[in-house]
Protein backbone atom coordinates (compact mmCIF):
# COMPACT_ATOMS: atom_id res chain seq x y z
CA UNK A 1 -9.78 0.79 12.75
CA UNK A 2 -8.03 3.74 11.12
CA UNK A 3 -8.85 6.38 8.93
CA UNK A 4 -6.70 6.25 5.85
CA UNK A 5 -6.83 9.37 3.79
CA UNK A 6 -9.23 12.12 3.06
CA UNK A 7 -9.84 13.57 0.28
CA UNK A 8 -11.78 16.73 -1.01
CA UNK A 9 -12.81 17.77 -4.74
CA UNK A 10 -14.72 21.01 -5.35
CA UNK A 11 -16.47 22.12 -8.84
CA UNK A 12 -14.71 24.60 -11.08
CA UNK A 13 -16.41 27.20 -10.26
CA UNK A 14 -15.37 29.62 -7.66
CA UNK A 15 -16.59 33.34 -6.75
CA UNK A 16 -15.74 35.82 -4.12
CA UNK A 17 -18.08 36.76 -1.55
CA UNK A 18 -18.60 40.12 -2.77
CA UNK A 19 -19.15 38.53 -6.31
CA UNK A 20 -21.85 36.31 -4.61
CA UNK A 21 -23.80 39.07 -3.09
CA UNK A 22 -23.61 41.01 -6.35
CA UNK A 23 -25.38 38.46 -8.07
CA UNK A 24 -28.06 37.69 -5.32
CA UNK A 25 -28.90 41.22 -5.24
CA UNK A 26 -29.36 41.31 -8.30
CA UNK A 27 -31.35 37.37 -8.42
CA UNK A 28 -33.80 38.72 -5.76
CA UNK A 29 -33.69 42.04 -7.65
CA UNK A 30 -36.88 44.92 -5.84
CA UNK A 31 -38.21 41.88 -3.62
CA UNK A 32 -35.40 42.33 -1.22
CA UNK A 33 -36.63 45.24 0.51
CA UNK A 34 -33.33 46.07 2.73
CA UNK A 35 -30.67 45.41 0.90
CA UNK A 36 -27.99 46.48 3.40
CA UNK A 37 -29.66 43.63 5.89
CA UNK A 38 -28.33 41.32 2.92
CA UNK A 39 -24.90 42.72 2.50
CA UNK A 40 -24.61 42.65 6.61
CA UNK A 41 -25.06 39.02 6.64
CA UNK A 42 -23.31 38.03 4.30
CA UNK A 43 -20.15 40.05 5.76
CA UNK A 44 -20.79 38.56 9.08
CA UNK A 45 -20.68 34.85 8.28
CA UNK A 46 -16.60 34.71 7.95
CA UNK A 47 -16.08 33.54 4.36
CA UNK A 48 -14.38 34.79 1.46
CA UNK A 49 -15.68 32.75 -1.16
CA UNK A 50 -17.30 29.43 -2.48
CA UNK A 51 -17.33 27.04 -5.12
CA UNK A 52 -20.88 26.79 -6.81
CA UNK A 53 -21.85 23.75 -9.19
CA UNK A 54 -23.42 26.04 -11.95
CA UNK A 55 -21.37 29.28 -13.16
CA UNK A 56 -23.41 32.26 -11.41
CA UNK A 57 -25.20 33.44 -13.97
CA UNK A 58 -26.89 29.98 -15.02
CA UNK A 59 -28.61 30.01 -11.51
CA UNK A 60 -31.53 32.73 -12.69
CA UNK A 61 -32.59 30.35 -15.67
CA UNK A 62 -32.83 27.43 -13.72
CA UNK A 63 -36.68 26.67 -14.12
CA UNK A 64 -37.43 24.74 -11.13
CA UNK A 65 -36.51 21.77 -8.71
CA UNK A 66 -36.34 19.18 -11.21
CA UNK A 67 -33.54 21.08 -13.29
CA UNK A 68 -31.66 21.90 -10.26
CA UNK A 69 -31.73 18.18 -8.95
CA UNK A 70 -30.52 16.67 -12.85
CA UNK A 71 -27.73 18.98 -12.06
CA UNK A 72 -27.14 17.77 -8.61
CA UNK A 73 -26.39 14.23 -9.98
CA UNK A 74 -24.29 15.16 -12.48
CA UNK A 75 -21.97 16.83 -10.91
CA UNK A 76 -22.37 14.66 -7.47
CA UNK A 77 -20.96 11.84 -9.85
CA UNK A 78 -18.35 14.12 -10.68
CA UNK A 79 -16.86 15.08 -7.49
CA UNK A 80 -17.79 11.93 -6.20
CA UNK A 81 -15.37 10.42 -8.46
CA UNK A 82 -12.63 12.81 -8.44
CA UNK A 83 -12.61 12.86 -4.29
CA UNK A 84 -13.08 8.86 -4.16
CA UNK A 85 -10.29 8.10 -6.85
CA UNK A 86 -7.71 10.89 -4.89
CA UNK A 87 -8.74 8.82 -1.69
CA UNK A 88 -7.94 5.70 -2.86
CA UNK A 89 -4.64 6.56 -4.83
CA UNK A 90 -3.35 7.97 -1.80
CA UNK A 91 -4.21 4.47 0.63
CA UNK A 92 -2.44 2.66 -2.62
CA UNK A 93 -5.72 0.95 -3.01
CA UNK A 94 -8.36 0.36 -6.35
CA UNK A 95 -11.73 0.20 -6.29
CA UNK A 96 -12.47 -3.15 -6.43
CA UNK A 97 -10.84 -3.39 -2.92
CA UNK A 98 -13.47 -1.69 -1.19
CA UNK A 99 -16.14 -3.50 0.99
CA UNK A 100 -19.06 -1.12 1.60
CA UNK A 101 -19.69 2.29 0.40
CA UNK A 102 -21.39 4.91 2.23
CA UNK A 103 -22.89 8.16 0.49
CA UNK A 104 -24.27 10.95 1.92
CA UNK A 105 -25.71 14.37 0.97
CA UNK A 106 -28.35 16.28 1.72
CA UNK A 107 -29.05 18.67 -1.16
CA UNK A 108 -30.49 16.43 -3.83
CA UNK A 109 -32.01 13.16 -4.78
CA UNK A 110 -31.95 10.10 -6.85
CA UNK A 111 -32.59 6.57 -7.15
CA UNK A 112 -30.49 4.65 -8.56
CA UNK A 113 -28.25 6.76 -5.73
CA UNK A 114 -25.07 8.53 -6.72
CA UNK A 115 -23.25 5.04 -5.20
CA UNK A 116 -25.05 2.87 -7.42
CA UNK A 117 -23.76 5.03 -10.94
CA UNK A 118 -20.29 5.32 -9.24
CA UNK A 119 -19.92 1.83 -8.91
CA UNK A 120 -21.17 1.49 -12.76
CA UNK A 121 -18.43 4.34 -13.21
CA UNK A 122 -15.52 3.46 -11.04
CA UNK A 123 -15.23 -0.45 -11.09
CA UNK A 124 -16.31 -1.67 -7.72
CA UNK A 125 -16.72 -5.20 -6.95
CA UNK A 126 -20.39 -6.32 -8.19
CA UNK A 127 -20.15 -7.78 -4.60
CA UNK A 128 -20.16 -4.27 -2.78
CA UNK A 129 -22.19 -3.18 -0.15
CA UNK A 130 -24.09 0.09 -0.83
CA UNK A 131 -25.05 2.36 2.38
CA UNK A 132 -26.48 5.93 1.08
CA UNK A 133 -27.79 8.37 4.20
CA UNK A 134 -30.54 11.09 3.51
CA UNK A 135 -31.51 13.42 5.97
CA UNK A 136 -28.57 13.87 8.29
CA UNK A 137 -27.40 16.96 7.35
CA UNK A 138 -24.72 18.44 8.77
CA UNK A 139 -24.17 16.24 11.04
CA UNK A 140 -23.33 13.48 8.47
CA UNK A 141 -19.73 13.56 7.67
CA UNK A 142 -19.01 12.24 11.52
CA UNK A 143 -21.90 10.12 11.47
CA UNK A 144 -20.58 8.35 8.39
CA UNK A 145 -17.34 7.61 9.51
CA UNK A 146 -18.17 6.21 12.60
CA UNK A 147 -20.97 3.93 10.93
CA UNK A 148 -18.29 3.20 8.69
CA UNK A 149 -16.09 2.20 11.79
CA UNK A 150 -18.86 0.42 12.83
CA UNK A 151 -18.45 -1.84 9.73
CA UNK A 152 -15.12 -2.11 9.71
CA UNK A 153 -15.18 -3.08 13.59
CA UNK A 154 -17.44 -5.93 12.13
CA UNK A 155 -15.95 -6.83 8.88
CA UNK A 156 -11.83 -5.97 10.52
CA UNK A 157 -10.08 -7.41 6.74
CA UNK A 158 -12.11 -4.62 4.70
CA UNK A 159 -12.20 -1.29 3.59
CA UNK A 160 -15.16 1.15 3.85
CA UNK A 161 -15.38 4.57 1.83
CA UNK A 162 -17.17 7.18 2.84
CA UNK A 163 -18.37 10.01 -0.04
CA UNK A 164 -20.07 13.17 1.12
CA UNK A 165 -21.47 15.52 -1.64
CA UNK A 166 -23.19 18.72 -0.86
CA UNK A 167 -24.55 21.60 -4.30
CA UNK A 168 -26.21 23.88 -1.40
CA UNK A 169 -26.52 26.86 -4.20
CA UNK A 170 -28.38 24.14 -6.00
CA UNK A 171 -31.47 24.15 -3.22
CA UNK A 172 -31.38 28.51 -3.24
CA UNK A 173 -35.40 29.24 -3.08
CA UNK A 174 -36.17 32.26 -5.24
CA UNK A 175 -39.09 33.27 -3.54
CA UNK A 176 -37.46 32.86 0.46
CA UNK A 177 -36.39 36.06 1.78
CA UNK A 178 -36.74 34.94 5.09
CA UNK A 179 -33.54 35.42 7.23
CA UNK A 180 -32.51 31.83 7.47
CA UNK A 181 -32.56 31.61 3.63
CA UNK A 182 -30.09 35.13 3.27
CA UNK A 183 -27.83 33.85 5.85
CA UNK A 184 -28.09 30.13 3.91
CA UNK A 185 -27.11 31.88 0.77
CA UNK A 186 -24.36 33.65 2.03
CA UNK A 187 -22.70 30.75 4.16
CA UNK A 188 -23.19 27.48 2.14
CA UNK A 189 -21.09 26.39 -0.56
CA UNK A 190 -20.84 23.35 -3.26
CA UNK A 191 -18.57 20.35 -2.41
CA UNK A 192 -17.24 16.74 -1.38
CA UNK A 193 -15.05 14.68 0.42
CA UNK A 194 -14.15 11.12 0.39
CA UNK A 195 -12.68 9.41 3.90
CA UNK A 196 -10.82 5.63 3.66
CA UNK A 197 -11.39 3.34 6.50
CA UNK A 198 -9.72 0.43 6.73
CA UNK A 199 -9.99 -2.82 9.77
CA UNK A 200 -7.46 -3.53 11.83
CA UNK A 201 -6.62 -7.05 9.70
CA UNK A 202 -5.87 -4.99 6.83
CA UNK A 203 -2.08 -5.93 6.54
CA UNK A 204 -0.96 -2.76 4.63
CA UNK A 205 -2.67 -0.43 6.81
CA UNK A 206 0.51 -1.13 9.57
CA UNK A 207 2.15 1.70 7.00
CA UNK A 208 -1.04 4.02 6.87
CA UNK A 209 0.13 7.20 8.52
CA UNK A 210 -3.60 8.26 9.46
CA UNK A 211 -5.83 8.11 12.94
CA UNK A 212 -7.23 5.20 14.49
CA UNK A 213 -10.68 5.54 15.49
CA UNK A 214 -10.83 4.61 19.17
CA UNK A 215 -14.58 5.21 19.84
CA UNK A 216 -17.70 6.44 18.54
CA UNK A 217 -20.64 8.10 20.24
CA UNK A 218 -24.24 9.56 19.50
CA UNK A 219 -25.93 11.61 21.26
CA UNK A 220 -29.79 13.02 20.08
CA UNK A 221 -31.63 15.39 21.82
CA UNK A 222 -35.55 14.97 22.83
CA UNK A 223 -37.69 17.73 21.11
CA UNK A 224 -35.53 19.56 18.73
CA UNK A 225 -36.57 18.45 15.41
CA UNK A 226 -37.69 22.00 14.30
CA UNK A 227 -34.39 23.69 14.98
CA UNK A 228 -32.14 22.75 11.69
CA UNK A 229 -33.44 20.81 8.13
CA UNK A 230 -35.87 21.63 5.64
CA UNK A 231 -39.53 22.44 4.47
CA UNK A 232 -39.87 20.41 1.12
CA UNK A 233 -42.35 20.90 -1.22
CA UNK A 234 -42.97 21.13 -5.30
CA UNK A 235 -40.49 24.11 -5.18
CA UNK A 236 -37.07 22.15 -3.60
CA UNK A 237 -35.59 22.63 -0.16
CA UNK A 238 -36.75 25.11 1.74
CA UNK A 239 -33.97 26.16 4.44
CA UNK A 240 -35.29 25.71 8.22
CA UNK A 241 -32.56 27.30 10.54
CA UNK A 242 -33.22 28.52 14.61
CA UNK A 243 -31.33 30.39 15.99
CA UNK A 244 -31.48 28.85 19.08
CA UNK A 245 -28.75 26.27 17.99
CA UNK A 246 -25.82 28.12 18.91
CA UNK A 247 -27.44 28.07 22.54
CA UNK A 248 -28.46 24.50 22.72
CA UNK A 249 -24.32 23.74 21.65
CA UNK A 250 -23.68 25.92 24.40
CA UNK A 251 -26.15 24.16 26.27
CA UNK A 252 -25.25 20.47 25.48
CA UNK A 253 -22.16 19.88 24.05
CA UNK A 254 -19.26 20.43 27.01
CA UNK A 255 -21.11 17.41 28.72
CA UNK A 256 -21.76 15.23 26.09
CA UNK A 257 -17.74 15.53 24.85
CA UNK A 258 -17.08 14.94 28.31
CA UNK A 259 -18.97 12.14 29.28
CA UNK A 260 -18.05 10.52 26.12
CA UNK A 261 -14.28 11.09 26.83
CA UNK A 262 -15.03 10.24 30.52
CA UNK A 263 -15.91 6.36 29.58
CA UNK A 264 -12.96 6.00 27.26
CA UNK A 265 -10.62 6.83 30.85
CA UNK A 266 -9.59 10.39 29.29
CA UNK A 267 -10.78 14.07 30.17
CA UNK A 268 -11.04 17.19 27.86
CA UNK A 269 -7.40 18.11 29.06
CA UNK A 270 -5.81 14.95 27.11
CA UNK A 271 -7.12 16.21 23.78
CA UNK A 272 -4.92 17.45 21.70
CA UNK A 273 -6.74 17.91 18.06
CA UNK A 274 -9.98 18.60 17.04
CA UNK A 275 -11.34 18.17 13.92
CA UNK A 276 -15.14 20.04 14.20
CA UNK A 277 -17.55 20.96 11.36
CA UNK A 278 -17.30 24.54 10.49
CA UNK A 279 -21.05 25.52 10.53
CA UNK A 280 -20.84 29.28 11.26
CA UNK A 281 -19.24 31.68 13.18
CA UNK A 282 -22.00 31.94 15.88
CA UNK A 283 -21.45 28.28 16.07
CA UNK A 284 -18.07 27.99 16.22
CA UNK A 285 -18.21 30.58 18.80
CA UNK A 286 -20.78 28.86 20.58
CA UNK A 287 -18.33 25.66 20.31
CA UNK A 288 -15.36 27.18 21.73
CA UNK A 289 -17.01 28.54 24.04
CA UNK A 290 -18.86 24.80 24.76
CA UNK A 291 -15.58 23.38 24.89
CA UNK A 292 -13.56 25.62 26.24
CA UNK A 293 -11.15 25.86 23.37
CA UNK A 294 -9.24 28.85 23.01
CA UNK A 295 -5.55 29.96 21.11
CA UNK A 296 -5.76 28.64 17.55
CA UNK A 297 -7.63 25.06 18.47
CA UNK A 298 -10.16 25.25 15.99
CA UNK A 299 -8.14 27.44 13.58
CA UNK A 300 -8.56 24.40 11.05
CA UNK A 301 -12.71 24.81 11.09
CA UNK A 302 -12.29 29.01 10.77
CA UNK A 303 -9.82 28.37 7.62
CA UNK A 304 -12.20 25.93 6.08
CA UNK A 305 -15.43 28.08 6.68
CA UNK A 306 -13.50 30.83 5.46
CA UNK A 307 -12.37 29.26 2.02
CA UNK A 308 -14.80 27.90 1.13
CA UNK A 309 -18.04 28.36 3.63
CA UNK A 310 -19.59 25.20 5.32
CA UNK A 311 -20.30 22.40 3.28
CA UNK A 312 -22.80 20.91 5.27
CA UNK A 313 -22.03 16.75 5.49
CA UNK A 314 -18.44 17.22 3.75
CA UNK A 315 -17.31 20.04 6.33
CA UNK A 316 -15.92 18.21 8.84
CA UNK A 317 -14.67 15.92 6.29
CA UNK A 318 -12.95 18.95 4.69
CA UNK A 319 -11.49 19.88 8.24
CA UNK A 320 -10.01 16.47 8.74
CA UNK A 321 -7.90 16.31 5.24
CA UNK A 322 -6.35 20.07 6.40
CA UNK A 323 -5.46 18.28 9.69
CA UNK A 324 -4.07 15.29 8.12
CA UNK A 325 -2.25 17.16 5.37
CA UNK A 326 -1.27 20.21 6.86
CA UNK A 327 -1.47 20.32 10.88
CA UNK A 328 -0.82 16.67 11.56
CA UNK A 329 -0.37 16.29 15.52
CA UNK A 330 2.47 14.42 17.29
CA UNK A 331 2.25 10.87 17.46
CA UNK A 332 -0.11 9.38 19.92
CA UNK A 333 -1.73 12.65 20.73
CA UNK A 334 -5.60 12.41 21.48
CA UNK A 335 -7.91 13.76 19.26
CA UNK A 336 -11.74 14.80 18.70
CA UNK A 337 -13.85 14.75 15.44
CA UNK A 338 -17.12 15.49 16.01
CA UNK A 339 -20.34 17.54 14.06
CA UNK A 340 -24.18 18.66 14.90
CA UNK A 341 -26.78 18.70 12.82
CA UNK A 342 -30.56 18.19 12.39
CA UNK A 343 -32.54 15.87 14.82
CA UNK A 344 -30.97 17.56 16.82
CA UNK A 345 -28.01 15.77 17.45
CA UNK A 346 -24.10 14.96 17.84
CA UNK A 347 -21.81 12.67 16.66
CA UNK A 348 -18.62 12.27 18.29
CA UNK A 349 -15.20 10.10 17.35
CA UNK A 350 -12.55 9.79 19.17
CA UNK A 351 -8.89 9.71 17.32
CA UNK A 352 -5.57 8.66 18.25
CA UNK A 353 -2.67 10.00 15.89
């Protein structure tokens, strides 16, 4: 199994941080009481900008969920088609070569789902198998690629395709000024990513210059449901964020990497890369900390929150096409993808470059 490209497309609009808070101030207007709570946040979350689906100013007229959601499809069939298409230029493949397609998001909703029109849009085999994932959050990126390995472990002479979309301005509740929702509005941004995985009988993928996925693990933890996900109701998504997850990371994940590298014959020492979703800078602190990482090992997850904030599902995803593109280890190093997210739980891959 071996992942072979990764692929990231982002809407045209993009705004500086200090552009963003200008215009929520402004959006939440004499409800937000303490303004300088707002602006503190929003400085403290470690990103300089984001891409939003809507240019700023259309966000105020938006006149409820049902707006923001025809949106969400739109342009979810937009980037969806712009990351697959990149993906699949890049392994030299079309569409019609694909076996399953998995889709993931967590921001919107529809039925038909977004891989049902792209497979009316993008000529996929009649014959293809459609996966989509709701609920997974952030987690999703690593969970889809290792069900996707899963498939591919099953199926070794096809190709699986994994699309994750996130519009997070595109669930922003008006009436929220909880803190969860200021620090959601000033780290989430609008994006996807597309991931190729091909069996180990594809012939051509000899030539792929990509990671092979050695292992996959989940882990989900008893009793956390109500740290990370969402309140839903008439009026969207409403954010639900504890602050306790930075502690249960800190808690949980040094022993879950570990056992998992543990059964493969390998320790934390023979890992060379990792690939981790950005979430935030208390979490990437908490991560480091976790994993005792330390002198630019999880630069690629601070760039990535910093460009463009975290993308929920397509973060990690993000993460991996800077590694593959632009930080590409040595041959046969060992390497870690892995992301959190609401249950609570972990996913966990393990690479070999």
């Amino acid at each position: 199994m071996q992942i072979v490209s990764a692929t990231s497309a982002f809407p045209k609009h993009y705004y500086s941080q200090e552009m963003l808070f200008a215009a929520l101030q402004q959006y939440w207007g004499d409800r937000l009481a303490k303004p300088e709570v707002l602006r503190r946040l929003h400085k403290n979350v470690g990103v300089d900008g984001r891409f939003l689906a809507l240019p700023i100013d259309a966000y105020p007229l938006l006149k409820g969920w049902g707006e923001a959601n025809d949106h969400w499809i739109r342009t979810a069939l937009d980037l969806g088609y712009c990351s697959i298409s990149r993906g699949l230029t890049e392994a030299g493949l079309s569409a019609s070569d694909v076996g399953v397609l998995f889709f993931t998001s967590v921001t919107g909703i529809a039925s038909p789902s977004i891989d049902a029109r792209l497979i009316n849009r993008m000529a996929f085999s009649p014959h293809v198998k459609r996966i989509p994932m709701f609920g997974l959050g952030c987690v999703a990126g690593a969970a889809g690629i290792a069900r996707a390995a899963d498939y591919v472990r099953a199926y070794p002479d096809q190709v699986a395709v994994l699309l994750a979309v996130e519009l997070c301005s595109l669930t922003l509740q008006r009436e929220d000024l909880s803190v969860a929702n200021m620090i959601s509005a000033g780290l989430f941004g609008d994006g996807a990513a597309a991931v190729v995985i091909a069996g180990e009988k594809c012939d051509w993928m000899r030539t792929s210059q990509g990671p092979k996925i050695l292992a996959t693990r989940s882990v989900f933890y008893p009793e956390t449901e109500e740290m990370m996900g969402w309140e839903i109701s008439e009026k969207g998504f409403r954010i639900v964020l504890s602050a306790e997850v930075p502690n249960l990371i800190q808690q949980k994940l040094g022993a879950d990497v570990d056992q998992f590298l543990a059964d493969l014959g390998r320790d934390r020492a023979d890992v060379g890369s990792w690939v981790l979703h950005t979430g935030g800078p208390k979490v990437l602190e908490a991560t480091a900390s976790a994993l005792g990482l330390q002198n630019g090992q999880l630069d690629a997850s601070w760039d990535c929150l910093r460009r463009v904030g975290n993308l929920s599902s397509a973060s990690v995803l993000v993460v991996l096409e800077d590694v593959m593109k632009n930080r590409r280890p040595a041959p046969g190093t060992l390497g870690v993808l892995a992301a959190m997210g609401p249950g609570f739980c972990s996913e966990l891959v393990a690479l070999e470059w």
